[in-house]
N, C-alpha and C. Protein backbone atom coordinates (compact mmCIF):
# COMPACT_ATOMS: atom_id res chain seq x y z
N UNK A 1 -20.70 -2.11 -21.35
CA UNK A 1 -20.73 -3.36 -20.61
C UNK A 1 -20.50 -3.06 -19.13
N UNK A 2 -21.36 -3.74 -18.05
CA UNK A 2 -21.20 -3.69 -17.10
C UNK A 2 -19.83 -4.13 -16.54
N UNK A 3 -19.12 -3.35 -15.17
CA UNK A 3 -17.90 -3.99 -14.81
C UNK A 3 -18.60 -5.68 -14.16
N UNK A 4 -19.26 -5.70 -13.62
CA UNK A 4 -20.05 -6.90 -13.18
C UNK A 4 -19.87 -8.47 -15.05
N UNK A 5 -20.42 -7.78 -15.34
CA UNK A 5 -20.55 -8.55 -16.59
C UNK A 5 -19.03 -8.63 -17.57
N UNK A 6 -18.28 -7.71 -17.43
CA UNK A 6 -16.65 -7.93 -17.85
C UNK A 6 -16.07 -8.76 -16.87
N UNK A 7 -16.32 -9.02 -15.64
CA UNK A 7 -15.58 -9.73 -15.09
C UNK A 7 -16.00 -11.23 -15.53
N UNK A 8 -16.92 -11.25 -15.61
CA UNK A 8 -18.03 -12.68 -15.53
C UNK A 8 -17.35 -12.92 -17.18
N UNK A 9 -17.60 -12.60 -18.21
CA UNK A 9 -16.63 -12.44 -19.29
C UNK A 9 -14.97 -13.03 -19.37
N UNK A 10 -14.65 -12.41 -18.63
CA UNK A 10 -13.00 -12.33 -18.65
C UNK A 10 -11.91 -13.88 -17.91
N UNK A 11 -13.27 -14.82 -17.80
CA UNK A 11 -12.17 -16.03 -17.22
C UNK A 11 -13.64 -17.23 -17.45
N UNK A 12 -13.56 -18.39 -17.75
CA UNK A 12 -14.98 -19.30 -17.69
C UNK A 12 -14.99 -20.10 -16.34
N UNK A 13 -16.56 -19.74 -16.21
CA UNK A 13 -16.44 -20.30 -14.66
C UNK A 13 -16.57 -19.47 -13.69
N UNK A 14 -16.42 -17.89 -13.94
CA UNK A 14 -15.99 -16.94 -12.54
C UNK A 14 -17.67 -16.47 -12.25
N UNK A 15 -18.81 -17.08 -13.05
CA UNK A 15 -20.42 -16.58 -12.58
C UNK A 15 -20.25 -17.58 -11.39
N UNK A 16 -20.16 -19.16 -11.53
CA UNK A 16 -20.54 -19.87 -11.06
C UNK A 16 -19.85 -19.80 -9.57
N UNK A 17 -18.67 -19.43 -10.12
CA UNK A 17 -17.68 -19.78 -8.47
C UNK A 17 -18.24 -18.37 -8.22
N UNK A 18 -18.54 -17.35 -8.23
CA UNK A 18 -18.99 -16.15 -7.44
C UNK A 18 -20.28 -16.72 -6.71
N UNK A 19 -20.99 -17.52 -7.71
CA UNK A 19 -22.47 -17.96 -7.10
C UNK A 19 -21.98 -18.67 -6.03
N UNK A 20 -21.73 -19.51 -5.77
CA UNK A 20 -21.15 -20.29 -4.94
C UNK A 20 -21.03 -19.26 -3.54
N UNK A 21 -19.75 -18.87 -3.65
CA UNK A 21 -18.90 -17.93 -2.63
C UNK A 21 -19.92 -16.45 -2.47
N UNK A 22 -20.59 -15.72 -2.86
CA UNK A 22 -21.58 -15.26 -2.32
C UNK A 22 -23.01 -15.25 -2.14
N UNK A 23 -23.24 -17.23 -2.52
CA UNK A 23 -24.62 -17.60 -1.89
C UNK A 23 -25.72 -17.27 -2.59
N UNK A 24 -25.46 -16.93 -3.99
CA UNK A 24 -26.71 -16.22 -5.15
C UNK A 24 -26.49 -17.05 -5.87
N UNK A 25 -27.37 -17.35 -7.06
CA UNK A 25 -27.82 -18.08 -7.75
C UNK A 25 -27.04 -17.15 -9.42
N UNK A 26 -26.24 -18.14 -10.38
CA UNK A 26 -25.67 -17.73 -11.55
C UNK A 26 -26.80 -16.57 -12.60
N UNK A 27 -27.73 -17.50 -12.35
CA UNK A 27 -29.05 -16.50 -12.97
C UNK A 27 -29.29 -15.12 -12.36
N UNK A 28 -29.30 -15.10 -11.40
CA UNK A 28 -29.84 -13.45 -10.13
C UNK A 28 -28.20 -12.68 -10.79
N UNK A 29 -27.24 -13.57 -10.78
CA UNK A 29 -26.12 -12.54 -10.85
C UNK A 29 -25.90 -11.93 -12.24
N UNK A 30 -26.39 -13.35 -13.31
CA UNK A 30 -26.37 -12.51 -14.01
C UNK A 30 -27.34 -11.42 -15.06
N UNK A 31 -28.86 -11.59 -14.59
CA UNK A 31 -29.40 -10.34 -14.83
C UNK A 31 -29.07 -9.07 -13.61
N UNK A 32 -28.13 -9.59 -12.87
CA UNK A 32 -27.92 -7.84 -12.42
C UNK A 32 -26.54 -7.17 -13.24
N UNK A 33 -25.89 -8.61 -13.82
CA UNK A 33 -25.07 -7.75 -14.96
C UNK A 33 -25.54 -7.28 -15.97
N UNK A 34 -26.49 -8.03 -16.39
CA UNK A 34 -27.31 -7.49 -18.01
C UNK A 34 -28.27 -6.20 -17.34
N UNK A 35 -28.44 -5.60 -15.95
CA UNK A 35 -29.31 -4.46 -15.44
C UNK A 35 -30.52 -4.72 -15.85
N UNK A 36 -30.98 -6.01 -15.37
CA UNK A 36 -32.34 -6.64 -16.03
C UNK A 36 -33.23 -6.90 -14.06
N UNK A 37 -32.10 -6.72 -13.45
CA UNK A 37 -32.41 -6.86 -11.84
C UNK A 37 -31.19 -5.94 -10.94
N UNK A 38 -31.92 -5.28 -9.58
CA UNK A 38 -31.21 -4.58 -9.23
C UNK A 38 -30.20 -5.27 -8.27
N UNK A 39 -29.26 -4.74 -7.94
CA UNK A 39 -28.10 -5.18 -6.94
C UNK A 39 -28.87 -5.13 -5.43
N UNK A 40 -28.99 -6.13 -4.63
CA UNK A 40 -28.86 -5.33 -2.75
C UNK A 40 -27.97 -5.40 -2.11
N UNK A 41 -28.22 -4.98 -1.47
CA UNK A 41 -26.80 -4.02 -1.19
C UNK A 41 -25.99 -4.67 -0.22
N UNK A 42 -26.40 -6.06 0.12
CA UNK A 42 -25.67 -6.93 1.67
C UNK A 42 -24.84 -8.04 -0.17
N UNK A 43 -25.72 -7.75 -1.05
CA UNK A 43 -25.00 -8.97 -2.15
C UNK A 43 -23.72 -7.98 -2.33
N UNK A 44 -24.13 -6.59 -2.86
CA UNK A 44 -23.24 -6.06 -3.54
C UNK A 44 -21.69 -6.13 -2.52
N UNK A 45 -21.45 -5.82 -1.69
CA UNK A 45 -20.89 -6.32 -0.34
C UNK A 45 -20.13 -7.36 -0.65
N UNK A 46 -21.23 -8.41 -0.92
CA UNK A 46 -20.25 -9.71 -0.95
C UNK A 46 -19.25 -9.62 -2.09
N UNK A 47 -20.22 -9.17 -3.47
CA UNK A 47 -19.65 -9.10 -4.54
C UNK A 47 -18.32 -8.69 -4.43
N UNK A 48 -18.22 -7.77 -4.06
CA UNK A 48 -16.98 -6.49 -3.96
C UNK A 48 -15.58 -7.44 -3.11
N UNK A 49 -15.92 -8.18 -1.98
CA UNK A 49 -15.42 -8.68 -0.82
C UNK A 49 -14.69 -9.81 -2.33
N UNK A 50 -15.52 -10.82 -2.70
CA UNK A 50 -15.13 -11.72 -3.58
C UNK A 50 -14.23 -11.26 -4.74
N UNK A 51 -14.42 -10.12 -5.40
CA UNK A 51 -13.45 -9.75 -6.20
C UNK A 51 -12.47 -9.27 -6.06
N UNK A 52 -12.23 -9.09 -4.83
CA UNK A 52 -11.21 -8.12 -3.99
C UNK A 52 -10.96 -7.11 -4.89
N UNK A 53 -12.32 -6.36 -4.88
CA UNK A 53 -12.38 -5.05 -4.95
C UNK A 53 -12.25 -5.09 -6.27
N UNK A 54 -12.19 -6.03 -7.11
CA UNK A 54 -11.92 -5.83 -8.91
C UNK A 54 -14.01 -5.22 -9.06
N UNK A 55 -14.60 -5.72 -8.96
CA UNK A 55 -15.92 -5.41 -8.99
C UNK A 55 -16.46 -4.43 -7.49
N UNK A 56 -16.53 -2.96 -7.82
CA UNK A 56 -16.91 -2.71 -6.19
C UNK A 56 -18.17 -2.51 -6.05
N UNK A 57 -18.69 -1.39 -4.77
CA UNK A 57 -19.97 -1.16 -4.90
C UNK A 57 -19.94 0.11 -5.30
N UNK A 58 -18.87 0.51 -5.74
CA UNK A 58 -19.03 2.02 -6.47
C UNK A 58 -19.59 1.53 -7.88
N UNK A 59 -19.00 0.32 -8.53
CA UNK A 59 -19.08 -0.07 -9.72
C UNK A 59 -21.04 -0.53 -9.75
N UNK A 60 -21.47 -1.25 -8.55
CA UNK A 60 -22.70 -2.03 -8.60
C UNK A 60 -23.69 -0.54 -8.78
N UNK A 61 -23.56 0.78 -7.93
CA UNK A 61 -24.39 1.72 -7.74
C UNK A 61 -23.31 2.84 -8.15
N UNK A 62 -23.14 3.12 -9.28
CA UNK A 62 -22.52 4.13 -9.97
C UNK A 62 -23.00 5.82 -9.57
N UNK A 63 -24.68 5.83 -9.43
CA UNK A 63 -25.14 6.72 -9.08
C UNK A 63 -25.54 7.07 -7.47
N UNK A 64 -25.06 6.40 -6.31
CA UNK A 64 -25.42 6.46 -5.44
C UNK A 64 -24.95 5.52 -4.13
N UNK A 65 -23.94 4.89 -4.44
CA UNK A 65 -23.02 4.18 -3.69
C UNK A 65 -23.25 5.03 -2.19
N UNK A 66 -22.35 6.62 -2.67
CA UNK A 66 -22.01 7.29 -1.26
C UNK A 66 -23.25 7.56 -0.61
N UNK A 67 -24.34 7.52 -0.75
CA UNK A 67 -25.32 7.25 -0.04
C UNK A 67 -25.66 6.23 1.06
N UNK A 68 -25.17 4.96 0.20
CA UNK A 68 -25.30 4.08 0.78
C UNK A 68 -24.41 3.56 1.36
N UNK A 69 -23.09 3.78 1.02
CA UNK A 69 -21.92 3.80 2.10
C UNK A 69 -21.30 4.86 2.20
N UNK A 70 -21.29 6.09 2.89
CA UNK A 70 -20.76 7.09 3.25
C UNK A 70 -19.01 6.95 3.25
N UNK A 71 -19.37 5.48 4.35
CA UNK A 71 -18.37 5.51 4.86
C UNK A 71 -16.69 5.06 3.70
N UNK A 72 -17.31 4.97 2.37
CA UNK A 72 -16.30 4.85 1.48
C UNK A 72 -16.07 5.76 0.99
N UNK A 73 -16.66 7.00 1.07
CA UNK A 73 -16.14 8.22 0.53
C UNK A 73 -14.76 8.22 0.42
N UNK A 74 -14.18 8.31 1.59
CA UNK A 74 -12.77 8.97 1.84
C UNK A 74 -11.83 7.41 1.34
N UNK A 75 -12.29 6.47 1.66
CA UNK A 75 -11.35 5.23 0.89
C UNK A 75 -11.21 5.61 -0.69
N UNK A 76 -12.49 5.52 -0.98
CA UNK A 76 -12.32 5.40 -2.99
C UNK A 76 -11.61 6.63 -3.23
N UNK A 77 -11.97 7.92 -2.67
CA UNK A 77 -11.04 8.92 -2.73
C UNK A 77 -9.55 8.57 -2.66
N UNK A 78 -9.17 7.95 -1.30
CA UNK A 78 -7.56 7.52 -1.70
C UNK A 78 -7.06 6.92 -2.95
N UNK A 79 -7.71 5.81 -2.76
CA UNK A 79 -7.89 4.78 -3.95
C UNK A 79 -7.32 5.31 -5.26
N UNK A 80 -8.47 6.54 -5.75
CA UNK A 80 -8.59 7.27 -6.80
C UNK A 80 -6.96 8.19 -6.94
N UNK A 81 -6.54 8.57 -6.17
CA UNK A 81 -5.44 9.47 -5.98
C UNK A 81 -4.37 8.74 -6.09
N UNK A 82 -4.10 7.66 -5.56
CA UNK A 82 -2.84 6.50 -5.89
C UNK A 82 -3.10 6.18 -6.60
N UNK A 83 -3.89 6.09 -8.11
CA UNK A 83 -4.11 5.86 -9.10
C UNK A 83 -3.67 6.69 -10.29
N UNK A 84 -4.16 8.17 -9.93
CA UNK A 84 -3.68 9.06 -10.85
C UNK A 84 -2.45 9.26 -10.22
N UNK A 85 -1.57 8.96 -9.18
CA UNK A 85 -0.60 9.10 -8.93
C UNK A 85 0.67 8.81 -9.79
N UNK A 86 0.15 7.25 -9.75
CA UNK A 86 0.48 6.51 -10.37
C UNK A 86 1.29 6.62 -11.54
N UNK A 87 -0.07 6.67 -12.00
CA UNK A 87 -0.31 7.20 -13.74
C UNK A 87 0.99 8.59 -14.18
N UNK A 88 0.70 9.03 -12.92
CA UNK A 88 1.64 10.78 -13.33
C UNK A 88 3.02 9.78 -13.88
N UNK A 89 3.75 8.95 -12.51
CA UNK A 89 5.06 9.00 -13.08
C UNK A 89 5.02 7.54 -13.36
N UNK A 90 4.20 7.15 -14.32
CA UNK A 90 4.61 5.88 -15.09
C UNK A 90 5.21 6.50 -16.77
């Protein structure tokens, strides 16, 4: 399952209010959860912005994000590290 489509899942109502708040239509959003349509990349943006970061654009372009934002390399890297950090001493 897509993280896109677990979120949309996980509360009723959260396609519509995303549609809303990033200006796409419930349908567009959700064949890009079912990977029936692709993400672009000013939506995926919003997406990410709206979930605060629960849905990112690492999640929308799994294969190619750092391409398209370089400039998150070194964030998701932190990200990733206070995570397994975390994890060590929980």
């Amino acid at each position: 399952m897509s993280k896109l489509k677990a979120y949309f899942s996980a509360e009723r109502g959260r396609a519509t209010a995303m549609a809303r708040g990033c200006e796409a239509s419930v349908a567009f959003l959700r064949a890009i959860a079912d990977g029936k349509r692709p993400c672009p990349h000013k939506l995926a943006v919003k997406i990410e912005t709206f979930t605060q970061g629960e849905v990112s654009r690492r999640d929308l372009f799994p294969d190619d994000w750092h391409e398209n934002w370089p400039e998150l390399v070194e964030v998701y890297a932190r990200a990733d590290a206070e995570v397994l950090e975390d994890a060590a001493h929980a």
